[in-house]
PDB file of N, CA and C in Angstrom:
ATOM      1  N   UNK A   1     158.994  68.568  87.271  1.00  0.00           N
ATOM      2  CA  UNK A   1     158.425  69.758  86.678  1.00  0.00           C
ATOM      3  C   UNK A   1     156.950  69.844  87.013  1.00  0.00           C
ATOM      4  N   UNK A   2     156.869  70.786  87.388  1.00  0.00           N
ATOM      5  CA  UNK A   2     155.327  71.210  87.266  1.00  0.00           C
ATOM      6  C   UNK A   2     154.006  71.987  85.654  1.00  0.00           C
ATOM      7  N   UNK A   3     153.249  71.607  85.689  1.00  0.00           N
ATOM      8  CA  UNK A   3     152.918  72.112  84.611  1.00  0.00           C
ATOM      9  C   UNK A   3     151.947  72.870  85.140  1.00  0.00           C
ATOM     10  N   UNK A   4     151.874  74.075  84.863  1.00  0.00           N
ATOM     11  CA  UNK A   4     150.858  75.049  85.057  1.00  0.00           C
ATOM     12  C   UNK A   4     149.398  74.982  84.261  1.00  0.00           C
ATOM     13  N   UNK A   5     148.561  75.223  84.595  1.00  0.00           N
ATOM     14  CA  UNK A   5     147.338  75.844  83.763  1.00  0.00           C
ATOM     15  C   UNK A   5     147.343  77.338  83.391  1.00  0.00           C
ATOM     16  N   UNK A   6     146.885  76.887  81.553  1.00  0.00           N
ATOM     17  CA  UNK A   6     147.031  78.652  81.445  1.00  0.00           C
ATOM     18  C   UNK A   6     146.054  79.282  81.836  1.00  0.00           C
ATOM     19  N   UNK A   7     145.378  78.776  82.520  1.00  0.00           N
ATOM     20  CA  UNK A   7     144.292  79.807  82.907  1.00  0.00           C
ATOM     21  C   UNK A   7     143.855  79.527  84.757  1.00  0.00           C
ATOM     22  N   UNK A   8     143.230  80.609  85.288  1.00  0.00           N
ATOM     23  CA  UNK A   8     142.901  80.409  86.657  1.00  0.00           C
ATOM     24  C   UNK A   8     141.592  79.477  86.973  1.00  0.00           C
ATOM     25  N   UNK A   9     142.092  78.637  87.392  1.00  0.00           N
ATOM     26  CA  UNK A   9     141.304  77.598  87.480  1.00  0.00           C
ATOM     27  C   UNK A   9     140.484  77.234  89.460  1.00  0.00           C
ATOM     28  N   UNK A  10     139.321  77.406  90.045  1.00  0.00           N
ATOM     29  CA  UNK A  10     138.982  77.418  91.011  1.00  0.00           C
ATOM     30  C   UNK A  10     139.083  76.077  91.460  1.00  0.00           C
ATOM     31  N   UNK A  11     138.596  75.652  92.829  1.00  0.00           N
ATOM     32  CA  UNK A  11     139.233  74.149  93.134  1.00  0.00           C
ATOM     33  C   UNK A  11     138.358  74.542  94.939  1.00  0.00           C
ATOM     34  N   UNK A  12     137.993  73.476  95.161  1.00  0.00           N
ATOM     35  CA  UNK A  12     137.283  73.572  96.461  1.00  0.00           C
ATOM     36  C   UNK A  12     138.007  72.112  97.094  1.00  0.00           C
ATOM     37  N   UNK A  13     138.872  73.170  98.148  1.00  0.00           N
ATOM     38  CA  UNK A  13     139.786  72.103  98.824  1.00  0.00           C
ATOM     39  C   UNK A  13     139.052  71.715  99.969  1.00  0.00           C
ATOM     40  N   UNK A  14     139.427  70.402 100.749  1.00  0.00           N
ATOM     41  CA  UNK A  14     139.022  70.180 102.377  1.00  0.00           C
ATOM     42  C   UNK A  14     140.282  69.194 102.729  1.00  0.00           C
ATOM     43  N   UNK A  15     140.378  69.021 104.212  1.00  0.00           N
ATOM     44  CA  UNK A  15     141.475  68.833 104.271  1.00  0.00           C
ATOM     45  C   UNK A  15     140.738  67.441 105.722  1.00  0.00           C
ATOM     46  N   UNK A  16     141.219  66.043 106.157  1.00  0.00           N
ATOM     47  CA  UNK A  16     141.482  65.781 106.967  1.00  0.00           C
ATOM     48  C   UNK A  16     142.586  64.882 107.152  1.00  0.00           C
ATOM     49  N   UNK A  17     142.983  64.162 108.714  1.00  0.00           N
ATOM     50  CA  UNK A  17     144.169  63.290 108.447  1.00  0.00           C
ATOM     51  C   UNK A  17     143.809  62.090 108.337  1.00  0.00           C
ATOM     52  N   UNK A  18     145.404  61.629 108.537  1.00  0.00           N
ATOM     53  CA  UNK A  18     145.394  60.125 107.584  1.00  0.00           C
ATOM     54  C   UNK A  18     144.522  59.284 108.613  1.00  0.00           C
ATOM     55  N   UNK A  19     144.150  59.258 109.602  1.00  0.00           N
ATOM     56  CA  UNK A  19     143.417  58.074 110.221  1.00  0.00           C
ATOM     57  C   UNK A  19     141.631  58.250 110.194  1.00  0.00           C
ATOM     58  N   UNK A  20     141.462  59.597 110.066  1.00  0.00           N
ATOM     59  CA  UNK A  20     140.259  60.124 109.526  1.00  0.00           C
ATOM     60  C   UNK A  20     139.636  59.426 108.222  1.00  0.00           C
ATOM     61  N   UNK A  21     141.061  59.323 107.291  1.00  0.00           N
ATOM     62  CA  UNK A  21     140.814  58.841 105.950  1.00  0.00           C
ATOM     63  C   UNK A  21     140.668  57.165 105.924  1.00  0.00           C
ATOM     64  N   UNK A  22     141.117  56.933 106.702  1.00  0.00           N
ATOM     65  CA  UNK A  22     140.737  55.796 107.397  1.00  0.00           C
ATOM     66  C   UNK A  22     142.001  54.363 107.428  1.00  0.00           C
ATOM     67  N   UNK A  23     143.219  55.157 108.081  1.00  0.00           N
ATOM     68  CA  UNK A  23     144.090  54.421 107.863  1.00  0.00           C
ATOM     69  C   UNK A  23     144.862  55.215 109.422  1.00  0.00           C
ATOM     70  N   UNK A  24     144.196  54.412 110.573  1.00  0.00           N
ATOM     71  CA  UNK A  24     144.816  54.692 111.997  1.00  0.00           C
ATOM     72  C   UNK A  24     146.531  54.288 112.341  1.00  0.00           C
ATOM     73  N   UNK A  25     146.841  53.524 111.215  1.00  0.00           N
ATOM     74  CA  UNK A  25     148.143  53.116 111.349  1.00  0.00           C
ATOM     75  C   UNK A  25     149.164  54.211 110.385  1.00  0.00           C
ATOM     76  N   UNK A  26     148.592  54.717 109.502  1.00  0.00           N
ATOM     77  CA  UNK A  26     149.126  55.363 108.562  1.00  0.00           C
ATOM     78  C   UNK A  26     149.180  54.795 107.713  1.00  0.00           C
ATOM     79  N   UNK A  27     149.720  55.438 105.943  1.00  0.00           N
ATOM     80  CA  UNK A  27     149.483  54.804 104.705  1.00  0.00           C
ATOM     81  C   UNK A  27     150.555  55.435 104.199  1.00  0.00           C
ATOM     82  N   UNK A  28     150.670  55.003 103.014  1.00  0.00           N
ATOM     83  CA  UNK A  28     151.680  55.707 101.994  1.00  0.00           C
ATOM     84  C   UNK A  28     150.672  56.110 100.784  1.00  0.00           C
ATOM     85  N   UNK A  29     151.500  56.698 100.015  1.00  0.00           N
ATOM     86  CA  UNK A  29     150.366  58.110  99.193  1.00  0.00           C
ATOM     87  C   UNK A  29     149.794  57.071  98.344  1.00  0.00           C
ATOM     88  N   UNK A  30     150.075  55.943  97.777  1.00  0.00           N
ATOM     89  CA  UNK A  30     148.819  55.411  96.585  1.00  0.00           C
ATOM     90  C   UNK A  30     148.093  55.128  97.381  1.00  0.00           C
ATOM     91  N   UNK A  31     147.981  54.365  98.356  1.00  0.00           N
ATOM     92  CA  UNK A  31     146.584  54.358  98.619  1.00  0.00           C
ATOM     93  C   UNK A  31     145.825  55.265 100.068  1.00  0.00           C
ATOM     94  N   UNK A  32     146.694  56.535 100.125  1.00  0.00           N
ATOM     95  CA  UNK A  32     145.903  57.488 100.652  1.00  0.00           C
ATOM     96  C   UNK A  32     144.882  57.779  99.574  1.00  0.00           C
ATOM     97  N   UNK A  33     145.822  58.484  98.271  1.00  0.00           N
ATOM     98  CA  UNK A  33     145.247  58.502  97.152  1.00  0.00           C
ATOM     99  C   UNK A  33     144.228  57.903  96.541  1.00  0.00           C
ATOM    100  N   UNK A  34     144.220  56.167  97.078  1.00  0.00           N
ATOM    101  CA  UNK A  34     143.126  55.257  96.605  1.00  0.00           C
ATOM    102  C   UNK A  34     142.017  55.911  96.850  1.00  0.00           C
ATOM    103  N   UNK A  35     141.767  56.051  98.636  1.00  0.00           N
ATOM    104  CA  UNK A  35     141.035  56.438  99.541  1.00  0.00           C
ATOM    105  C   UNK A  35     140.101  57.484  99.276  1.00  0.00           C
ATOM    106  N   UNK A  36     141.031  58.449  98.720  1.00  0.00           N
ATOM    107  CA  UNK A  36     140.141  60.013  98.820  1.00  0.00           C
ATOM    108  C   UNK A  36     139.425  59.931  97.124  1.00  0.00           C
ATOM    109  N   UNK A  37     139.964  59.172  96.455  1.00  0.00           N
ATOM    110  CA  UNK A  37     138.902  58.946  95.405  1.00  0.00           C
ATOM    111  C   UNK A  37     137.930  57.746  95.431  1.00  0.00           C
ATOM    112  N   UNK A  38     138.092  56.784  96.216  1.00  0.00           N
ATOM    113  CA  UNK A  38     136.751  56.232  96.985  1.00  0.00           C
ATOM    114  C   UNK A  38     135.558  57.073  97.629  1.00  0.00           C
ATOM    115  N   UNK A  39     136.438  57.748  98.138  1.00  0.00           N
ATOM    116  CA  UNK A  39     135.518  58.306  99.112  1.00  0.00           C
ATOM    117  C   UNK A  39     134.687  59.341  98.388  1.00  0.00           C
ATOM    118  N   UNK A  40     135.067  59.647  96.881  1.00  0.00           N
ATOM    119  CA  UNK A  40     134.841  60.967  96.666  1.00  0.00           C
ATOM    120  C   UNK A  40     135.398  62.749  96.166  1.00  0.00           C
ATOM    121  N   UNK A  41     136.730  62.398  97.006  1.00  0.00           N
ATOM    122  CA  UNK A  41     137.219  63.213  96.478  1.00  0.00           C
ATOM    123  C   UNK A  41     138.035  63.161  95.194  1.00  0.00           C
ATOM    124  N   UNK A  42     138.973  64.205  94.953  1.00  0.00           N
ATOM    125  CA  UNK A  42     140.150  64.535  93.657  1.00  0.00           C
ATOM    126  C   UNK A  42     141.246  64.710  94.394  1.00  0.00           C
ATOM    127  N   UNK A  43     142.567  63.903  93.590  1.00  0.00           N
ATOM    128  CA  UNK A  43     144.205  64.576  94.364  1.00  0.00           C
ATOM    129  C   UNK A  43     143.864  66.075  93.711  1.00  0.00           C
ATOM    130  N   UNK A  44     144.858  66.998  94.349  1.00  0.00           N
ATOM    131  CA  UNK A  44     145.184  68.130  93.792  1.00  0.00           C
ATOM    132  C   UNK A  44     146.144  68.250  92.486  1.00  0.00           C
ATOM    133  N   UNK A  45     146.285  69.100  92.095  1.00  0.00           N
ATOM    134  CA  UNK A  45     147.036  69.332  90.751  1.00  0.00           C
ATOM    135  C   UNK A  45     147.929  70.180  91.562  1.00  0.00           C
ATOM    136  N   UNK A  46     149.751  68.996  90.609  1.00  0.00           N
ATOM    137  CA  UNK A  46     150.712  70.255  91.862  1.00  0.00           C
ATOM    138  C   UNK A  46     150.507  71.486  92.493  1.00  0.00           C
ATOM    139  N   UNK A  47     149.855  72.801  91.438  1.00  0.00           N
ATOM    140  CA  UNK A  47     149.971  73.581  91.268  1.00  0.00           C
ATOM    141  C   UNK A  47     149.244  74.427  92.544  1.00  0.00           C
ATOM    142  N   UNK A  48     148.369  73.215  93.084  1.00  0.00           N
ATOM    143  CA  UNK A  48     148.033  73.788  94.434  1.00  0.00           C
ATOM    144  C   UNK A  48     148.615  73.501  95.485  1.00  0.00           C
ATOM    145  N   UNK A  49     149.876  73.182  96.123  1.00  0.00           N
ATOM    146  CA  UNK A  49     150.781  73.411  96.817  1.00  0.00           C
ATOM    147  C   UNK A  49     151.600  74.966  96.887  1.00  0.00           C
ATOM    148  N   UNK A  50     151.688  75.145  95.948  1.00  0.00           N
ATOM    149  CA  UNK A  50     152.531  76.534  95.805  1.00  0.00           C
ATOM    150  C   UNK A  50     151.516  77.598  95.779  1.00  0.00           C
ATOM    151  N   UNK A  51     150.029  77.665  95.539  1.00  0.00           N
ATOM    152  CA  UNK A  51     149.100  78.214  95.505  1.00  0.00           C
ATOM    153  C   UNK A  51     148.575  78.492  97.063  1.00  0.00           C
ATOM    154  N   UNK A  52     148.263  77.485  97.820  1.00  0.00           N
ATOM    155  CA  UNK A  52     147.885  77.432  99.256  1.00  0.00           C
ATOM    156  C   UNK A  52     149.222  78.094 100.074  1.00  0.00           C
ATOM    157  N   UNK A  53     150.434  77.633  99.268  1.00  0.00           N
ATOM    158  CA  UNK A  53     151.804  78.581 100.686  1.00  0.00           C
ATOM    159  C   UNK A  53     151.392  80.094 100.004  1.00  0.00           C
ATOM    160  N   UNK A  54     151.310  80.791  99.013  1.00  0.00           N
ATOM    161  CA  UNK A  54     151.202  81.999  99.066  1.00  0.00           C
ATOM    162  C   UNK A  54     149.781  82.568  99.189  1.00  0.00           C
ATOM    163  N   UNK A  55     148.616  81.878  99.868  1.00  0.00           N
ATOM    164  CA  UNK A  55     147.384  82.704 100.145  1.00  0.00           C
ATOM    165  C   UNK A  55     147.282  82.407 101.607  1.00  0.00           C
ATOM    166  N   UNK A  56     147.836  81.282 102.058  1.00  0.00           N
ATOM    167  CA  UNK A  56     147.877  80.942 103.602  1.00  0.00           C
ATOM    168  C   UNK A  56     148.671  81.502 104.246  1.00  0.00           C
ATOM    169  N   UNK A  57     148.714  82.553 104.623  1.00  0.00           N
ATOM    170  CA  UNK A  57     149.627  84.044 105.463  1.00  0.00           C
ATOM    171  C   UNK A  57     149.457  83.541 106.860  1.00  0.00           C
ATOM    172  N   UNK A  58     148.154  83.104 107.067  1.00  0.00           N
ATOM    173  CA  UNK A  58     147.524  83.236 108.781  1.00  0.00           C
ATOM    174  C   UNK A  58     148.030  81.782 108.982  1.00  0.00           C
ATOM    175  N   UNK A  59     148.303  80.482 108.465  1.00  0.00           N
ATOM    176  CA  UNK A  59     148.410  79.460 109.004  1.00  0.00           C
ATOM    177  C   UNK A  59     148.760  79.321 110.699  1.00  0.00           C
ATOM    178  N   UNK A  60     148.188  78.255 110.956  1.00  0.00           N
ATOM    179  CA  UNK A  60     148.893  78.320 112.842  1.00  0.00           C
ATOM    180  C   UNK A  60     150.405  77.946 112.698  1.00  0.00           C
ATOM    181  N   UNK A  61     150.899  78.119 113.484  1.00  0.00           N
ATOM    182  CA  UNK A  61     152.500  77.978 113.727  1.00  0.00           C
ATOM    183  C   UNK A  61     152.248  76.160 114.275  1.00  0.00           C
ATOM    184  N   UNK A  62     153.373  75.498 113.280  1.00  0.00           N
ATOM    185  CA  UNK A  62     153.668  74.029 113.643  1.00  0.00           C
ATOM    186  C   UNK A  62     152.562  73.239 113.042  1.00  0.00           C
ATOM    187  N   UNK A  63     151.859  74.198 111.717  1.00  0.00           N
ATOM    188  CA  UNK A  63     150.676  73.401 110.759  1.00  0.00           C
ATOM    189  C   UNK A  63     151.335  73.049 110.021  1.00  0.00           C
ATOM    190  N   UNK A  64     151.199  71.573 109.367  1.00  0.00           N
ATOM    191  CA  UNK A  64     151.634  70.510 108.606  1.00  0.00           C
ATOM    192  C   UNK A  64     150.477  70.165 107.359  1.00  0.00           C
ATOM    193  N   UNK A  65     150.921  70.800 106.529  1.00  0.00           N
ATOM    194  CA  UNK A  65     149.441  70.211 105.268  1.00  0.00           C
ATOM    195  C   UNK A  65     150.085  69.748 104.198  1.00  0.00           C
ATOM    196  N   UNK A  66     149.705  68.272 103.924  1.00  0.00           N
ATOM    197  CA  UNK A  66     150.530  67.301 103.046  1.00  0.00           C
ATOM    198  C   UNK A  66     149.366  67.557 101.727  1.00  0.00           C
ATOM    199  N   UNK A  67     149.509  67.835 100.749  1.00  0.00           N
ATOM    200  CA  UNK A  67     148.959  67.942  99.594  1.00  0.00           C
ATOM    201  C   UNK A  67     148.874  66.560  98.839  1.00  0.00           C
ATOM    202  N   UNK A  68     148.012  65.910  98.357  1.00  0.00           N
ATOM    203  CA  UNK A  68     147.350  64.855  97.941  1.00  0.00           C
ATOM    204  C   UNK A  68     147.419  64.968  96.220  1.00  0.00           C
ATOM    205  N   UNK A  69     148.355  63.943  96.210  1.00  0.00           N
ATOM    206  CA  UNK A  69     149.082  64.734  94.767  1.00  0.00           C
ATOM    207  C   UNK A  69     149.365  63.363  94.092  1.00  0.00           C
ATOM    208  N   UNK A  70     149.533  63.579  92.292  1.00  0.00           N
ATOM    209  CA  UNK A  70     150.554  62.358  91.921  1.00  0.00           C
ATOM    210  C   UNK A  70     151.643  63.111  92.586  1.00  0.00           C
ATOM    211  N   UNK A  71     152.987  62.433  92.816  1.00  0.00           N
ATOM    212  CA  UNK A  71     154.028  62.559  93.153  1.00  0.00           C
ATOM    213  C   UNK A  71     154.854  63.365  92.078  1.00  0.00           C
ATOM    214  N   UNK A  72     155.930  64.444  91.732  1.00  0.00           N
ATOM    215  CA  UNK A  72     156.353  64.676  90.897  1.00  0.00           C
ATOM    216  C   UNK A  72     157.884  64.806  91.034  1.00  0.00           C
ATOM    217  N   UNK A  73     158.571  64.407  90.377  1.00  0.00           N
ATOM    218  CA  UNK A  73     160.013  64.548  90.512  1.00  0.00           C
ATOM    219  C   UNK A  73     160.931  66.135  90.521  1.00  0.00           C
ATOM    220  N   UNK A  74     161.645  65.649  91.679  1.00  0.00           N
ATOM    221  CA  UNK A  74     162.637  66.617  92.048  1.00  0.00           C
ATOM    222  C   UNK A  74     163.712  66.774  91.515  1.00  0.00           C
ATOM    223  N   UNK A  75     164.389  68.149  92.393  1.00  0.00           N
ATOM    224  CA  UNK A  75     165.833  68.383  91.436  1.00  0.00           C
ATOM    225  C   UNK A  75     166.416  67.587  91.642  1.00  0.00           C
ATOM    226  N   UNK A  76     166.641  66.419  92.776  1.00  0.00           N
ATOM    227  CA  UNK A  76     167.316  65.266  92.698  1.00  0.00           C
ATOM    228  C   UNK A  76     166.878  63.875  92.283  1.00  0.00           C
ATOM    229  N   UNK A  77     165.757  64.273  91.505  1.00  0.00           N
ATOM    230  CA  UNK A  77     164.865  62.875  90.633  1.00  0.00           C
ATOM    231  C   UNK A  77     164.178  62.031  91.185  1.00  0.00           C
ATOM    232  N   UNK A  78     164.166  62.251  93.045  1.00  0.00           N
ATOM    233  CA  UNK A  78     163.261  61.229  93.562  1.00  0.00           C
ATOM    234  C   UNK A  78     161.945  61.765  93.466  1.00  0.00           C
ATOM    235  N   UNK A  79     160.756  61.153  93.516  1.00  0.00           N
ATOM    236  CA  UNK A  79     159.154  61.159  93.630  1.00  0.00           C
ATOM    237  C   UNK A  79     159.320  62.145  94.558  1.00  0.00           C
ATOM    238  N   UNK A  80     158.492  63.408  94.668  1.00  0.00           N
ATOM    239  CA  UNK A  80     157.814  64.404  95.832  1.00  0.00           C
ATOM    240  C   UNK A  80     156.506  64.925  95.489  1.00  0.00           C
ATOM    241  N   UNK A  81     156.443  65.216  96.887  1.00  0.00           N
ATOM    242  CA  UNK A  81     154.972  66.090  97.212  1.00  0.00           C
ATOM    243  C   UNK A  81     155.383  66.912  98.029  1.00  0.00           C
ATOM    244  N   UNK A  82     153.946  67.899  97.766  1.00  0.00           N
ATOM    245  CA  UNK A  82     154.323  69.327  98.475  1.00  0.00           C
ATOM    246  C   UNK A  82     154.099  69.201  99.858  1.00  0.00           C
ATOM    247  N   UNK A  83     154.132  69.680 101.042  1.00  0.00           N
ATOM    248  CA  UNK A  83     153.892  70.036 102.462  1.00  0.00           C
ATOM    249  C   UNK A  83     154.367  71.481 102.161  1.00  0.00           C
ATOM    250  N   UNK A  84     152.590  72.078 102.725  1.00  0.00           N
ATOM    251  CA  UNK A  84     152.524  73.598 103.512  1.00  0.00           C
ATOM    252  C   UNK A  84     152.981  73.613 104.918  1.00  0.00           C
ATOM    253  N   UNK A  85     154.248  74.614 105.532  1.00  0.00           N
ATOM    254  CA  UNK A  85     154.219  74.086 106.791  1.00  0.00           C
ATOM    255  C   UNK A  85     154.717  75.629 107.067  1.00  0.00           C
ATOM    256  N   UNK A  86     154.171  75.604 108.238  1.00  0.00           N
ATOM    257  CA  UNK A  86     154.640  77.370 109.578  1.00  0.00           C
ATOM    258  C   UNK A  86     155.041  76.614 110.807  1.00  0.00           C
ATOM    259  N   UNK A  87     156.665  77.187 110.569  1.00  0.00           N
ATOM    260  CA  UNK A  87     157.968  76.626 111.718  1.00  0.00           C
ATOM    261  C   UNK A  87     158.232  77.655 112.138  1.00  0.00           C
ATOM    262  N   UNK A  88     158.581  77.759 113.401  1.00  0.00           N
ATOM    263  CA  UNK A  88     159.561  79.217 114.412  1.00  0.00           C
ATOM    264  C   UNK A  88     160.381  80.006 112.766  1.00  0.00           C
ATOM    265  N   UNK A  89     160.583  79.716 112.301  1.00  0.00           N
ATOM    266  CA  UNK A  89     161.240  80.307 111.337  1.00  0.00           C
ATOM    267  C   UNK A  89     160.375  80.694 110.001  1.00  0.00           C
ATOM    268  N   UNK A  90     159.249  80.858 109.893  1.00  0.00           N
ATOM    269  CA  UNK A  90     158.416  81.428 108.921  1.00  0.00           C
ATOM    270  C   UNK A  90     157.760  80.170 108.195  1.00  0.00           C
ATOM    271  N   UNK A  91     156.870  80.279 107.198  1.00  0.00           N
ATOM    272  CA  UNK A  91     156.404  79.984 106.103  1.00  0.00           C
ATOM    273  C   UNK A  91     157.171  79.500 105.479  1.00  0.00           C
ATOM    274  N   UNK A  92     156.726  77.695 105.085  1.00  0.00           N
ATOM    275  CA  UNK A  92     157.512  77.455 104.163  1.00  0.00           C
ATOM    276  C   UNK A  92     156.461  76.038 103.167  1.00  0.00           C
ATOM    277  N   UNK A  93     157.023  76.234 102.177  1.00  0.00           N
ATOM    278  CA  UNK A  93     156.375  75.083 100.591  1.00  0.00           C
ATOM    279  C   UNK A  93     158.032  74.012 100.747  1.00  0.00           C
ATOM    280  N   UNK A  94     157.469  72.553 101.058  1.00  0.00           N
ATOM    281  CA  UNK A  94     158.728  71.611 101.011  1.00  0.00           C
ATOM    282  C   UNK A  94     158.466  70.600  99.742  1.00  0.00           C
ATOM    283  N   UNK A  95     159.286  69.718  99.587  1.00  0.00           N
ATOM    284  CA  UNK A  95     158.764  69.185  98.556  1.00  0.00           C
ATOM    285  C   UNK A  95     159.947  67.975  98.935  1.00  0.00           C
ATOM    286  N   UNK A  96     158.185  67.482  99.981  1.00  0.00           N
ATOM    287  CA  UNK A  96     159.198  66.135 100.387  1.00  0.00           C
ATOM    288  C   UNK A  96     158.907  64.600  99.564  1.00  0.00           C
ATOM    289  N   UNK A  97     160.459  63.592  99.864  1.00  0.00           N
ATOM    290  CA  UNK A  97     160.309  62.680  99.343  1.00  0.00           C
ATOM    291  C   UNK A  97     158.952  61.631  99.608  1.00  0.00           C
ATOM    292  N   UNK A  98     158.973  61.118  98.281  1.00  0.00           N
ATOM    293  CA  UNK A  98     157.535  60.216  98.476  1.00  0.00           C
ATOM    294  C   UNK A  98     157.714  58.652  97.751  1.00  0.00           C
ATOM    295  N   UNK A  99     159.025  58.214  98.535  1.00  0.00           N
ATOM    296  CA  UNK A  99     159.061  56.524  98.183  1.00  0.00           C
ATOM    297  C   UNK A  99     157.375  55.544  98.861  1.00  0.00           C
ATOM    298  N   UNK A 100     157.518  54.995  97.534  1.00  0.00           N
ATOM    299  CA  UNK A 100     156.484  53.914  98.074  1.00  0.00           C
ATOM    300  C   UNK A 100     156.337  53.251  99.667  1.00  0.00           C
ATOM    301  N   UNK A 101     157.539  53.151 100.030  1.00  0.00           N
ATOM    302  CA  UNK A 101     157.175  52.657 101.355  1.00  0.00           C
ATOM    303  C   UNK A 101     157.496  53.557 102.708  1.00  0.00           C
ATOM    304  N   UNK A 102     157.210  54.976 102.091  1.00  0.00           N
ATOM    305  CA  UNK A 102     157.254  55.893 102.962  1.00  0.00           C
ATOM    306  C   UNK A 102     155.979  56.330 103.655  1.00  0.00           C
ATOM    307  N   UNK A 103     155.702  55.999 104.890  1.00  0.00           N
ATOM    308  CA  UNK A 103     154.066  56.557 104.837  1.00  0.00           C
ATOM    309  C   UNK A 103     153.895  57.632 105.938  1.00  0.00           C
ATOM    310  N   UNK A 104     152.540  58.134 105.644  1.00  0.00           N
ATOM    311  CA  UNK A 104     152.281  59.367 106.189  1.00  0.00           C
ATOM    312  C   UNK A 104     151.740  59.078 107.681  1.00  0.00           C
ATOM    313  N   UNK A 105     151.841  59.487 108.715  1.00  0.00           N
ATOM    314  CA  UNK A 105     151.554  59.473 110.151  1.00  0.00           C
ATOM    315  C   UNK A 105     150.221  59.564 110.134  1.00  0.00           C
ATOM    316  N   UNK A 106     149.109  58.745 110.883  1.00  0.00           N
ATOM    317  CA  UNK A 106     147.792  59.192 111.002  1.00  0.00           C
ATOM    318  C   UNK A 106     147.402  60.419 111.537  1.00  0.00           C
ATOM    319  N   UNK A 107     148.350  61.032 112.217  1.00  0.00           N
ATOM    320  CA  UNK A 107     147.999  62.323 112.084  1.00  0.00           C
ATOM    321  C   UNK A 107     147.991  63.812 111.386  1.00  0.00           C
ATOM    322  N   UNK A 108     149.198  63.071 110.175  1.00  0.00           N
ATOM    323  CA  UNK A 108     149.128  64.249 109.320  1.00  0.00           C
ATOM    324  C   UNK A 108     147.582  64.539 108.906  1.00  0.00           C
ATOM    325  N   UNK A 109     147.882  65.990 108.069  1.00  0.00           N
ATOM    326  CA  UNK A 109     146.489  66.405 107.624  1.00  0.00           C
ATOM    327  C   UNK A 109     146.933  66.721 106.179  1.00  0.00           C
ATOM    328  N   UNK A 110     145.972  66.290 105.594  1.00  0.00           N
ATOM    329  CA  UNK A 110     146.333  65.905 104.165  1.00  0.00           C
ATOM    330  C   UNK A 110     145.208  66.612 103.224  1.00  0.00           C
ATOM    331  N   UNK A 111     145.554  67.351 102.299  1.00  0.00           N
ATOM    332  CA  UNK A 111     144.748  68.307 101.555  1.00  0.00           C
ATOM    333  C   UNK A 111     144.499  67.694  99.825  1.00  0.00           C
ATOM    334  N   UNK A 112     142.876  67.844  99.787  1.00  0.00           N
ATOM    335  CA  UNK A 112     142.553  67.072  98.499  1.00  0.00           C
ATOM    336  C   UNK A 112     141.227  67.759  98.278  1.00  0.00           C
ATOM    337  N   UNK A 113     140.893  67.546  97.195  1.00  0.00           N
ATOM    338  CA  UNK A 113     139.589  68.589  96.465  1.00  0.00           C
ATOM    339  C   UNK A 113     138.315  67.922  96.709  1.00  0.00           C
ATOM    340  N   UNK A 114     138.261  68.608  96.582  1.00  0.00           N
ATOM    341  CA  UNK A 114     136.232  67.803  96.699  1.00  0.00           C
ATOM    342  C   UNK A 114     135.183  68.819  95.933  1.00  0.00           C
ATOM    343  N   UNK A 115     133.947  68.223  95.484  1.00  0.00           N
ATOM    344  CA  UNK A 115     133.535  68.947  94.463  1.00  0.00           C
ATOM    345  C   UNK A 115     132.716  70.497  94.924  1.00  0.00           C
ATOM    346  N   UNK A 116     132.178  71.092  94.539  1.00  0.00           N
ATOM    347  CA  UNK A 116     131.816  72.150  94.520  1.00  0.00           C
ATOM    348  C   UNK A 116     130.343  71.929  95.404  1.00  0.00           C
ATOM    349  N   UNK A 117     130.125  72.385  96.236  1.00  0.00           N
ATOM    350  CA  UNK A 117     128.723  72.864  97.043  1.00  0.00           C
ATOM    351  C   UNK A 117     127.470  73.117  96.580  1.00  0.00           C
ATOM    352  N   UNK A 118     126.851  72.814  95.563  1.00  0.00           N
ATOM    353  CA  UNK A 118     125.616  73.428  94.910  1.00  0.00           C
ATOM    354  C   UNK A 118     124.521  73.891  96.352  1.00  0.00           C
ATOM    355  N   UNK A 119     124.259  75.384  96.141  1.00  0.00           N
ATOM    356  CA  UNK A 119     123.659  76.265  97.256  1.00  0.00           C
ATOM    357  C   UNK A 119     122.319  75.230  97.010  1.00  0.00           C
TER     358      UNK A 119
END
């Protein structure tokens, strides 16, 4: 389940991949997760997976954006996370499995918050 916020809440995303984040072999999500709050950043709150597939119209075709998330359970009860992805066949929000010893390719690109810009 996802839990919504009742209210609209802003969020300043950036996005790079997993070997960027500093794992050239690839990682699995706790400690991508470790990473981007070392470094600084915030996971996202589910709610921005389903938020980014319906404002991202223009995505490039064969873009892969793994959302940086706790994991949340599916209709079939395993751990998931979202992936934004544009295939020959349109726009699509997945909500793939996320076993512990599943890890992400150093080249995925992986989406997580970071704080706000003061001008």
């Amino acid at each position: 389940k996802i839990k919504c916020s009742k209210k609209q809440v802003e969020v300043h995303l950036a996005s790079a991949t997993v070997a960027e984040l500093g794992f050239p072999n690839g990682a699995n999500t706790a400690d991508l997760c470790t990473a981007i709050l070392a470094q600084g950043g915030q996971l996202c709150s589910a709610e921005v997976g389903p938020a980014l597939r319906l404002i991202l119209n223009n995505q490039p075709k064969y873009e892969w954006l793994w959302i940086a998330m706790e994991p949340i359970s599916a209709s079939d009860d395993d751990l998931s996370v979202f992936r934004v992805s544009h295939h020959d066949d349109g726009l699509w929000l997945y909500a793939n499995s996320d076993r512990p010893d599943d890890l992400w390719n150093p080249g995925n690109r992986v989406v997580f918050v970071v704080p706000a810009q003061v001008p």
